[in-house]
PDB file of N, CA and C in Angstrom:
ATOM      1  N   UNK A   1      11.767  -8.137  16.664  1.00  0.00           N
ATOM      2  CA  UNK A   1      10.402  -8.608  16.537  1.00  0.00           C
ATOM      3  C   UNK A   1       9.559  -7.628  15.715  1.00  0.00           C
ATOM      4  N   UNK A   2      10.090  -6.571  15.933  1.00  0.00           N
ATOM      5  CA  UNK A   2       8.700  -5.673  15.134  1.00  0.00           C
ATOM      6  C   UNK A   2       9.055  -5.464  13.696  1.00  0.00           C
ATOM      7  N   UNK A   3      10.385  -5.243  13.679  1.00  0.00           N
ATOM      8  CA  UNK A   3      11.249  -5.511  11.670  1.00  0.00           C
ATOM      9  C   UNK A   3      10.476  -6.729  11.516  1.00  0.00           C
ATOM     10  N   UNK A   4       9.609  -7.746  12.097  1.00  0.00           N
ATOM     11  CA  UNK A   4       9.156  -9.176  11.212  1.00  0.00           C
ATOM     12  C   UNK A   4       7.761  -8.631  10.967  1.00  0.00           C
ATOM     13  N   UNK A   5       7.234  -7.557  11.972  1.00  0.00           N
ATOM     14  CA  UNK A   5       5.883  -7.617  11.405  1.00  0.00           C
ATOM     15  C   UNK A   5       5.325  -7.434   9.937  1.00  0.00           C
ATOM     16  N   UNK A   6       3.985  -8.155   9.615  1.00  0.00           N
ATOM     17  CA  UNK A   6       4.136  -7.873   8.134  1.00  0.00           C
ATOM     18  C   UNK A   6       2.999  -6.502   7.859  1.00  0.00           C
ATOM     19  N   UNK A   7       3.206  -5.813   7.183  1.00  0.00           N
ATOM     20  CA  UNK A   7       1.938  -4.789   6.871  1.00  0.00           C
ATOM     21  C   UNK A   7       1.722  -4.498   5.405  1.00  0.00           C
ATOM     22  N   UNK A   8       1.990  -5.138   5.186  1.00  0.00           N
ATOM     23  CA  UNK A   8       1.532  -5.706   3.538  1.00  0.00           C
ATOM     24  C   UNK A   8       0.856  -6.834   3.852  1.00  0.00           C
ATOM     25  N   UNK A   9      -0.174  -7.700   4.200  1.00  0.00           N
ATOM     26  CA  UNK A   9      -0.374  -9.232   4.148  1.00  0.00           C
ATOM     27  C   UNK A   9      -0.432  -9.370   2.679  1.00  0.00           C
ATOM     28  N   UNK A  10      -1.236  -9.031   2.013  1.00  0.00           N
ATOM     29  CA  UNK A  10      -1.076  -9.507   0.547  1.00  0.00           C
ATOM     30  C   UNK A  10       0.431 -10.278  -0.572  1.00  0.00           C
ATOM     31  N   UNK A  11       1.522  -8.774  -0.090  1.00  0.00           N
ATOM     32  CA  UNK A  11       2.611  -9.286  -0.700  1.00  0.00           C
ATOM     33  C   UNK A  11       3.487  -9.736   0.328  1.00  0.00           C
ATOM     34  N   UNK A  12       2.790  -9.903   1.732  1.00  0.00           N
ATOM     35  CA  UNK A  12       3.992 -10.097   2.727  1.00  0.00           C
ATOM     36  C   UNK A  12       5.083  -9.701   3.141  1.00  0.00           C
ATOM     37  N   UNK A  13       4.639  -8.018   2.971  1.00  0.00           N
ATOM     38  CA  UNK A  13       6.202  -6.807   3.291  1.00  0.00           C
ATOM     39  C   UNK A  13       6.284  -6.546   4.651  1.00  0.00           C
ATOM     40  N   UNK A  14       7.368  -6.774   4.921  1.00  0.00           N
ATOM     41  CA  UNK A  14       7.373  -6.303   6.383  1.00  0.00           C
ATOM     42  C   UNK A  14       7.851  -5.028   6.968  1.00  0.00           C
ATOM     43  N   UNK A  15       7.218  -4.854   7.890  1.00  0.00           N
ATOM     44  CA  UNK A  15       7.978  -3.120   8.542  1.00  0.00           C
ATOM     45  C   UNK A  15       9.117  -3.053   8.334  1.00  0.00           C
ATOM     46  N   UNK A  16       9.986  -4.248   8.444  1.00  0.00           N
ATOM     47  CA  UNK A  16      11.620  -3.716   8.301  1.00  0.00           C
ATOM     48  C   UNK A  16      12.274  -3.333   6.924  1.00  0.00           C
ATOM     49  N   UNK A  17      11.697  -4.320   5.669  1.00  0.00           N
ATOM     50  CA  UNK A  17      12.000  -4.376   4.358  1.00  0.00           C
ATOM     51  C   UNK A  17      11.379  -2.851   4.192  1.00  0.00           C
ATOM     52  N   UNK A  18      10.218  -1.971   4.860  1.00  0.00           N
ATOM     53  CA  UNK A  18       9.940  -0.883   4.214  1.00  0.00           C
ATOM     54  C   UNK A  18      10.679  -0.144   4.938  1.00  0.00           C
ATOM     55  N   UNK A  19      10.958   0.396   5.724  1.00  0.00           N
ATOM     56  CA  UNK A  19      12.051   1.116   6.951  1.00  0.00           C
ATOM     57  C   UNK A  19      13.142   1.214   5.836  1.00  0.00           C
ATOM     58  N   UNK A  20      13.768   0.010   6.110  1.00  0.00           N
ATOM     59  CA  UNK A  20      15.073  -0.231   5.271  1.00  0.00           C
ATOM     60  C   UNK A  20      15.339   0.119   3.607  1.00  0.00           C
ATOM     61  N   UNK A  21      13.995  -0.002   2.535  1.00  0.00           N
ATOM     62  CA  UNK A  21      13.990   0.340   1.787  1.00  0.00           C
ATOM     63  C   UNK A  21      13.931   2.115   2.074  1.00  0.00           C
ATOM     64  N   UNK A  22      13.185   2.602   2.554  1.00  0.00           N
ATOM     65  CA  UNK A  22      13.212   4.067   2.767  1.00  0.00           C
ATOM     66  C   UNK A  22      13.728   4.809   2.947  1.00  0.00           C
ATOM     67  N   UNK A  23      14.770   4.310   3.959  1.00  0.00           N
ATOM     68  CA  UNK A  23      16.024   4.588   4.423  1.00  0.00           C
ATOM     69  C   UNK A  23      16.989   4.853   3.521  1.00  0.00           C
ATOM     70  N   UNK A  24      16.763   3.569   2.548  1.00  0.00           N
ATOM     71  CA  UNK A  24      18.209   3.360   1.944  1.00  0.00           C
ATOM     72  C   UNK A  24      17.905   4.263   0.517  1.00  0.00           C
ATOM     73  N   UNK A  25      16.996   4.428  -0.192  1.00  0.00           N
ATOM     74  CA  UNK A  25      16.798   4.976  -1.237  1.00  0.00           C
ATOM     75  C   UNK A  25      16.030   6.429  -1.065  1.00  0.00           C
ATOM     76  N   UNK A  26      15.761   6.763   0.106  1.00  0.00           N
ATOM     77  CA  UNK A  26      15.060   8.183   0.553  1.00  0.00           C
ATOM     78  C   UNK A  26      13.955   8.213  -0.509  1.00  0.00           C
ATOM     79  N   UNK A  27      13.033   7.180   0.113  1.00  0.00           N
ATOM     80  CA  UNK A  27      11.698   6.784  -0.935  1.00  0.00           C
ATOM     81  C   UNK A  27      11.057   7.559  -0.388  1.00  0.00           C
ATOM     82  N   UNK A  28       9.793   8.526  -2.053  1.00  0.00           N
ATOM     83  CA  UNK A  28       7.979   8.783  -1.090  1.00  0.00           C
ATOM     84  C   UNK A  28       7.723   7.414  -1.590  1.00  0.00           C
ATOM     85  N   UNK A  29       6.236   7.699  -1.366  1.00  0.00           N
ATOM     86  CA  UNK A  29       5.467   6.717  -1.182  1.00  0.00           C
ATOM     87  C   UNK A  29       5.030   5.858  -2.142  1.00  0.00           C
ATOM     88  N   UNK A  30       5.076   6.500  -3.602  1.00  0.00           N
ATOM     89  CA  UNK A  30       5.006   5.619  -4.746  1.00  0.00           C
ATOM     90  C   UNK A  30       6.453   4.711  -4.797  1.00  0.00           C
ATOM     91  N   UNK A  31       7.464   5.409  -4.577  1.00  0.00           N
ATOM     92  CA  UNK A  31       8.469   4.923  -5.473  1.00  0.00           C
ATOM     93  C   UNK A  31       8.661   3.478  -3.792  1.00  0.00           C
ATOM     94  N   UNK A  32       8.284   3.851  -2.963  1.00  0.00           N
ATOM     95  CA  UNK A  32       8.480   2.716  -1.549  1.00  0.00           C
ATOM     96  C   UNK A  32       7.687   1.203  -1.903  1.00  0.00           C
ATOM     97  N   UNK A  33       6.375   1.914  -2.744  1.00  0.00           N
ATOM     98  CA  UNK A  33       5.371   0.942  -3.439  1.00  0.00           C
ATOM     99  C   UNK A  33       5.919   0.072  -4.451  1.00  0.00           C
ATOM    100  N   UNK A  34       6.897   0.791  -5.446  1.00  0.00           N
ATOM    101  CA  UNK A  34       7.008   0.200  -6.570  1.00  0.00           C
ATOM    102  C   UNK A  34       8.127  -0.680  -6.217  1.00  0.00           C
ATOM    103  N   UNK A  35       9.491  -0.358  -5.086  1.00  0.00           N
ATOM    104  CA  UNK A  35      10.333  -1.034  -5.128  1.00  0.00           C
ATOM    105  C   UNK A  35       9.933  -2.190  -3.817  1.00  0.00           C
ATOM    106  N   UNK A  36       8.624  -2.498  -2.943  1.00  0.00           N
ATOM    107  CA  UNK A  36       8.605  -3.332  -1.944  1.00  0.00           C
ATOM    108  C   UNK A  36       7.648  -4.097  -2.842  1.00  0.00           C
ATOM    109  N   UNK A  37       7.003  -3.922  -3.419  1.00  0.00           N
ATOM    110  CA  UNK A  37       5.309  -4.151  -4.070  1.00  0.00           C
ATOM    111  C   UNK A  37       4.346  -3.732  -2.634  1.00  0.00           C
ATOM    112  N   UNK A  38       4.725  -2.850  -1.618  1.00  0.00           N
ATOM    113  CA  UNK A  38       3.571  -3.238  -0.610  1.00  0.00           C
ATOM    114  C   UNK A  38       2.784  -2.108  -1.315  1.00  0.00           C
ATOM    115  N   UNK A  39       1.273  -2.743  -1.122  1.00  0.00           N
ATOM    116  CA  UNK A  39       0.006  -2.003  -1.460  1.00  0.00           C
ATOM    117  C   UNK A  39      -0.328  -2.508  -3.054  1.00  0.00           C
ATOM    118  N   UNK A  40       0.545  -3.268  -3.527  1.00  0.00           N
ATOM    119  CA  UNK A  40      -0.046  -3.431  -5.144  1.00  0.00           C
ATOM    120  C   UNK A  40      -0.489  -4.904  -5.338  1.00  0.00           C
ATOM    121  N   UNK A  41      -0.835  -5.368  -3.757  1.00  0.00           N
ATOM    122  CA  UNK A  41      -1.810  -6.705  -3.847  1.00  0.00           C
ATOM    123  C   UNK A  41      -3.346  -6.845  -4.159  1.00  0.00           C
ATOM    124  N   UNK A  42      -3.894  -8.297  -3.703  1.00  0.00           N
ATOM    125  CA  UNK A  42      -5.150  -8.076  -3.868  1.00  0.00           C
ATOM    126  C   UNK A  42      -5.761  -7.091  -3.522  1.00  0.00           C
ATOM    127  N   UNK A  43      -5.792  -6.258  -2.801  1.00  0.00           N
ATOM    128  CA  UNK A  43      -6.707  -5.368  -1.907  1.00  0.00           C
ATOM    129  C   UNK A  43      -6.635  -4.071  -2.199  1.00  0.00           C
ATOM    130  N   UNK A  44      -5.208  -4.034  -3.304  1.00  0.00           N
ATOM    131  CA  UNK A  44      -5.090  -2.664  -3.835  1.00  0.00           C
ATOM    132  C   UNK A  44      -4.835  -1.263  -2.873  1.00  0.00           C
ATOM    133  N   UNK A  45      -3.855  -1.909  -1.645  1.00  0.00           N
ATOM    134  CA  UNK A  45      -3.644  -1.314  -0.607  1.00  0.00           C
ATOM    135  C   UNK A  45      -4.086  -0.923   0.464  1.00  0.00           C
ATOM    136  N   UNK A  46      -5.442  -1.279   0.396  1.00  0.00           N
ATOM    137  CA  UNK A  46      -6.581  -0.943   1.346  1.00  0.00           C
ATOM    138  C   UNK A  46      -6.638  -1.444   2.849  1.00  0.00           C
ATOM    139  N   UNK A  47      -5.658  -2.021   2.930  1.00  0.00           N
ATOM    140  CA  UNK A  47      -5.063  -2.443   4.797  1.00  0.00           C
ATOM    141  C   UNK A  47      -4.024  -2.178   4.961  1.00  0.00           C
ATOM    142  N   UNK A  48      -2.859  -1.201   3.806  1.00  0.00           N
ATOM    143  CA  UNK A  48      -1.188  -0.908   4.166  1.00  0.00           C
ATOM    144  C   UNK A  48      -1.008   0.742   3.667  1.00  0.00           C
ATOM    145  N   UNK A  49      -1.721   0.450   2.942  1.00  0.00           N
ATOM    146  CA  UNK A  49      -1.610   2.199   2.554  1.00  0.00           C
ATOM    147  C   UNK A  49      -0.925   3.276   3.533  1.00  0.00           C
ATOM    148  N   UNK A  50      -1.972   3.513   4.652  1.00  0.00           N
ATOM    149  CA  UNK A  50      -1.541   4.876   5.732  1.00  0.00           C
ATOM    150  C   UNK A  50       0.080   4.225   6.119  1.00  0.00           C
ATOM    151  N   UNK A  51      -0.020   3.018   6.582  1.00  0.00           N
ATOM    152  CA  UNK A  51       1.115   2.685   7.280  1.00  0.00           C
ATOM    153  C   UNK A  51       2.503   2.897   6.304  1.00  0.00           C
ATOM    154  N   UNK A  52       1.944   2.484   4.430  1.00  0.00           N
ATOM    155  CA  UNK A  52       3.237   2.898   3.976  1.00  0.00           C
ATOM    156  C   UNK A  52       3.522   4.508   3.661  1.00  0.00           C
ATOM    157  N   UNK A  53       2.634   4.995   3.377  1.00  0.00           N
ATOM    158  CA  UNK A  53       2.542   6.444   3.597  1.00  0.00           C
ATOM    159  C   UNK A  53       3.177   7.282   4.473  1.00  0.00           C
ATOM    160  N   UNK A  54       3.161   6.780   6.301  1.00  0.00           N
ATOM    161  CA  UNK A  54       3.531   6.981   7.189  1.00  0.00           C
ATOM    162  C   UNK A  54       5.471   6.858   7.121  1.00  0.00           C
ATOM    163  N   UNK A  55       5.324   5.792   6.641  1.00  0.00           N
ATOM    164  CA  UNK A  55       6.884   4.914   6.863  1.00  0.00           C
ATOM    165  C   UNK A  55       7.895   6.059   5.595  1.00  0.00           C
ATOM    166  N   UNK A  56       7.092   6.307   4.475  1.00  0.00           N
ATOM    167  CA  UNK A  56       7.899   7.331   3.261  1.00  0.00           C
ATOM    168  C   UNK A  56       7.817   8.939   3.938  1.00  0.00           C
ATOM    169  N   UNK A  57       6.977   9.165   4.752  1.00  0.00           N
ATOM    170  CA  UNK A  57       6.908  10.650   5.293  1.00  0.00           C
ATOM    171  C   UNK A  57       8.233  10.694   6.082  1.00  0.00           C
ATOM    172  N   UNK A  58       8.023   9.665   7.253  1.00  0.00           N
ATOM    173  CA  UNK A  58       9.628   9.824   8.294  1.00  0.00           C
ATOM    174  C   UNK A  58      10.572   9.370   7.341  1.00  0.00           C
ATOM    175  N   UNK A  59      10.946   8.388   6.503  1.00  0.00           N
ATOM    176  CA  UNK A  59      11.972   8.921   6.147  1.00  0.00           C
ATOM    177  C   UNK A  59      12.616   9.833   5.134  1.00  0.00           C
ATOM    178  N   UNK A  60      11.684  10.563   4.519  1.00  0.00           N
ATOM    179  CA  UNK A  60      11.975  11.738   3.573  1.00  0.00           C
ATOM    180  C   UNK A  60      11.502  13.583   4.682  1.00  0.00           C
ATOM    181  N   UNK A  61      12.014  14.395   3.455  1.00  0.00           N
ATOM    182  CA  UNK A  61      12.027  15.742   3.996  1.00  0.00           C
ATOM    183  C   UNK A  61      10.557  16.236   2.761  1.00  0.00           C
ATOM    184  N   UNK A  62       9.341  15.687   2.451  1.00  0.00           N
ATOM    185  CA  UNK A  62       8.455  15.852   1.664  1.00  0.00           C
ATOM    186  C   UNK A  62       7.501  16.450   2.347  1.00  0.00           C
ATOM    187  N   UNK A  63       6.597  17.216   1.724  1.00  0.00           N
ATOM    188  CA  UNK A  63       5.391  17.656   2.168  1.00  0.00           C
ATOM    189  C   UNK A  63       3.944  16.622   2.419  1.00  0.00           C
ATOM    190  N   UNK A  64       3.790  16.048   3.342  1.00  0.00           N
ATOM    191  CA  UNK A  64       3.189  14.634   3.305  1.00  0.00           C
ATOM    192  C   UNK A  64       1.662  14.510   2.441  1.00  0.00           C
ATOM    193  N   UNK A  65       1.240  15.856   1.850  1.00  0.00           N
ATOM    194  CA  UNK A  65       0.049  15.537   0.946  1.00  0.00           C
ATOM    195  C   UNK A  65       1.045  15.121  -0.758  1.00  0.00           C
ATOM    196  N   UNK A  66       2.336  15.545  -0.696  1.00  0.00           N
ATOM    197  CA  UNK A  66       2.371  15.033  -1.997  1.00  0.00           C
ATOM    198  C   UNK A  66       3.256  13.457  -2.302  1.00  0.00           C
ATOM    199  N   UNK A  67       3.297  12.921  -0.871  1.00  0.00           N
ATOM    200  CA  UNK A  67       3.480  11.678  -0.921  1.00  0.00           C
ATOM    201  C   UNK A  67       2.738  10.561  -0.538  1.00  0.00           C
ATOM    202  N   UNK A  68       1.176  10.728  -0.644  1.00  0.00           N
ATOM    203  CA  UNK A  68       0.491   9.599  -0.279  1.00  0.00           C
ATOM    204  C   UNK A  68      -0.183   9.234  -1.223  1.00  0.00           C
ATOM    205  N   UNK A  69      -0.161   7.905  -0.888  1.00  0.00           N
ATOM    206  CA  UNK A  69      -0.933   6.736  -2.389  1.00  0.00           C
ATOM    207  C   UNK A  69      -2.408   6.772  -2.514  1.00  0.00           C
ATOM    208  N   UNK A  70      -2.420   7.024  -3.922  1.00  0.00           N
ATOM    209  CA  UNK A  70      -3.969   7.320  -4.547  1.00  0.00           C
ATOM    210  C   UNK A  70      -4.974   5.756  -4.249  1.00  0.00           C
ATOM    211  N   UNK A  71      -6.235   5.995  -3.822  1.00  0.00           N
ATOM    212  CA  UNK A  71      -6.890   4.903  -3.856  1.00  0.00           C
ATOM    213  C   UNK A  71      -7.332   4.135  -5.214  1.00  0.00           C
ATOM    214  N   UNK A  72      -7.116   2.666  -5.392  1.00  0.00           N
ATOM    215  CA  UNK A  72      -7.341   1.787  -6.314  1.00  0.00           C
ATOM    216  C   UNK A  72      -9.149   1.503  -6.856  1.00  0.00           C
ATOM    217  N   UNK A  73      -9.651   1.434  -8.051  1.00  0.00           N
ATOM    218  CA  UNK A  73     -10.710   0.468  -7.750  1.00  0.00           C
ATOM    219  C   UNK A  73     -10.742  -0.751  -7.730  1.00  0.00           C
ATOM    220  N   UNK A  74     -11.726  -1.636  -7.383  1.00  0.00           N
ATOM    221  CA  UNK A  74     -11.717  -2.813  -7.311  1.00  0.00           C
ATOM    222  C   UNK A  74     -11.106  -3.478  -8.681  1.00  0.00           C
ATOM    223  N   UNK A  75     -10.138  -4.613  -7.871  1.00  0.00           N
ATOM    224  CA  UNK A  75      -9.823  -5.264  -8.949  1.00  0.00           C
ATOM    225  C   UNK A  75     -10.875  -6.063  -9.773  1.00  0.00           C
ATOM    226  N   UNK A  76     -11.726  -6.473  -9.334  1.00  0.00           N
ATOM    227  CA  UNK A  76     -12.366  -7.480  -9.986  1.00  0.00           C
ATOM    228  C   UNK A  76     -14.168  -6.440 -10.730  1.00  0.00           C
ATOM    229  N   UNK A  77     -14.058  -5.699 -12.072  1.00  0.00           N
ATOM    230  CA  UNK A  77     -15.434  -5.504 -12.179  1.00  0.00           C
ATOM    231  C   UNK A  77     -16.710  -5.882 -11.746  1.00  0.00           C
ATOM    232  N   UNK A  78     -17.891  -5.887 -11.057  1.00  0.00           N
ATOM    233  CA  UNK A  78     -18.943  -6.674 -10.875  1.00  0.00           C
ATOM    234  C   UNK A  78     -20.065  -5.913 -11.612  1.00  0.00           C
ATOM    235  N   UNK A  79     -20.861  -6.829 -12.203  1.00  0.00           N
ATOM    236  CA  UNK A  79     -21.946  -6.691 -12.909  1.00  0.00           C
ATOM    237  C   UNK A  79     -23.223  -5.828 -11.651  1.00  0.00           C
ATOM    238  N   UNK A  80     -24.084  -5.054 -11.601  1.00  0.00           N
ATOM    239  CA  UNK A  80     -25.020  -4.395 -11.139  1.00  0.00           C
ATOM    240  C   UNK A  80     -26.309  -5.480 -10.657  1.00  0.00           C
ATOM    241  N   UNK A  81     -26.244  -6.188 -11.876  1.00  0.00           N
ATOM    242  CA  UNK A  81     -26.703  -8.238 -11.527  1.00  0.00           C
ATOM    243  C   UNK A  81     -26.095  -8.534 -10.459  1.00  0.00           C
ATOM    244  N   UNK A  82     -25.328  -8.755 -10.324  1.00  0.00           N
ATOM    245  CA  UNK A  82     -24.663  -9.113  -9.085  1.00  0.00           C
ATOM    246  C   UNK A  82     -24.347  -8.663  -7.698  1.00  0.00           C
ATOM    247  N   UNK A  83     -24.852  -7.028  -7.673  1.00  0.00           N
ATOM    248  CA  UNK A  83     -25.084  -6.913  -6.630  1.00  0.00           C
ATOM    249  C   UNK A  83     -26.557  -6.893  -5.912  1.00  0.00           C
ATOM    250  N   UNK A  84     -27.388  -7.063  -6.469  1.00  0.00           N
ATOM    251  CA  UNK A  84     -28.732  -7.781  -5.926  1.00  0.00           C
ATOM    252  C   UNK A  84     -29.910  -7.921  -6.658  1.00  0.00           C
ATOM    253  N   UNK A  85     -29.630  -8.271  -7.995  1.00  0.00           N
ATOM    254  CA  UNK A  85     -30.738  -7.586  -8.736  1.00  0.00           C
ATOM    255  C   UNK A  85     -31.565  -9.158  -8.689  1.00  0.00           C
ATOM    256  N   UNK A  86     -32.400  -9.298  -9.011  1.00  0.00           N
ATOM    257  CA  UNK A  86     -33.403 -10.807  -8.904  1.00  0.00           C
ATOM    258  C   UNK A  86     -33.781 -11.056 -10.039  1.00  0.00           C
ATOM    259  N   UNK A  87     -33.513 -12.265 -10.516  1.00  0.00           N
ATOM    260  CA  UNK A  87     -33.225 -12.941 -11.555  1.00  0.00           C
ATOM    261  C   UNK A  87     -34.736 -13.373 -11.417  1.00  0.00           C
ATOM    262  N   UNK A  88     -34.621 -13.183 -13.409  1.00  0.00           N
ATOM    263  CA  UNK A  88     -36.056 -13.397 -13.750  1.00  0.00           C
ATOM    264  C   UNK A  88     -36.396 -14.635 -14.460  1.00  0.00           C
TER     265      UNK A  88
END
């Protein structure tokens, strides 16, 4: 049951596919990213991050500041208009 949970919702990765990837390739945390896609969805990792971070620390022998994933900016630019300015 808990290998189904998903902690990616975006790309729909689950604890086990990252375990198992980690395991099997003695991933940090980028290379866990690049081969699950978890964290390179809409949200730009911002609800899976720690957890994949977490999952590349136990299974590697790394120093855990040089395996955690850099924060994204928003995918979508927004205009300064758009965040509240009042249309004239």
């Amino acid at each position: 049951m808990e290998k189904e949970m998903i902690i990616c919702r975006c790309e729909e990765v689950t604890y086990g596919k990252l375990v198992e990837t980690a395991n099997t390739y003695n991933c940090n945390s980028r290379e866990l990213k690049l081969r699950t896609r978890a964290g390179m969805g809409y949200c730009g990792g911002r609800t899976c991050r720690n957890m994949v971070d977490s999952i590349a620390h136990s299974s590697s022998e790394r120093i855990s500041t040089e395996i955690t994933l850099k924060y994204q900016p928003p995918i979508r630019p927004i205009s300064f208009g758009d965040l509240g300015a009042v249309e004239r």
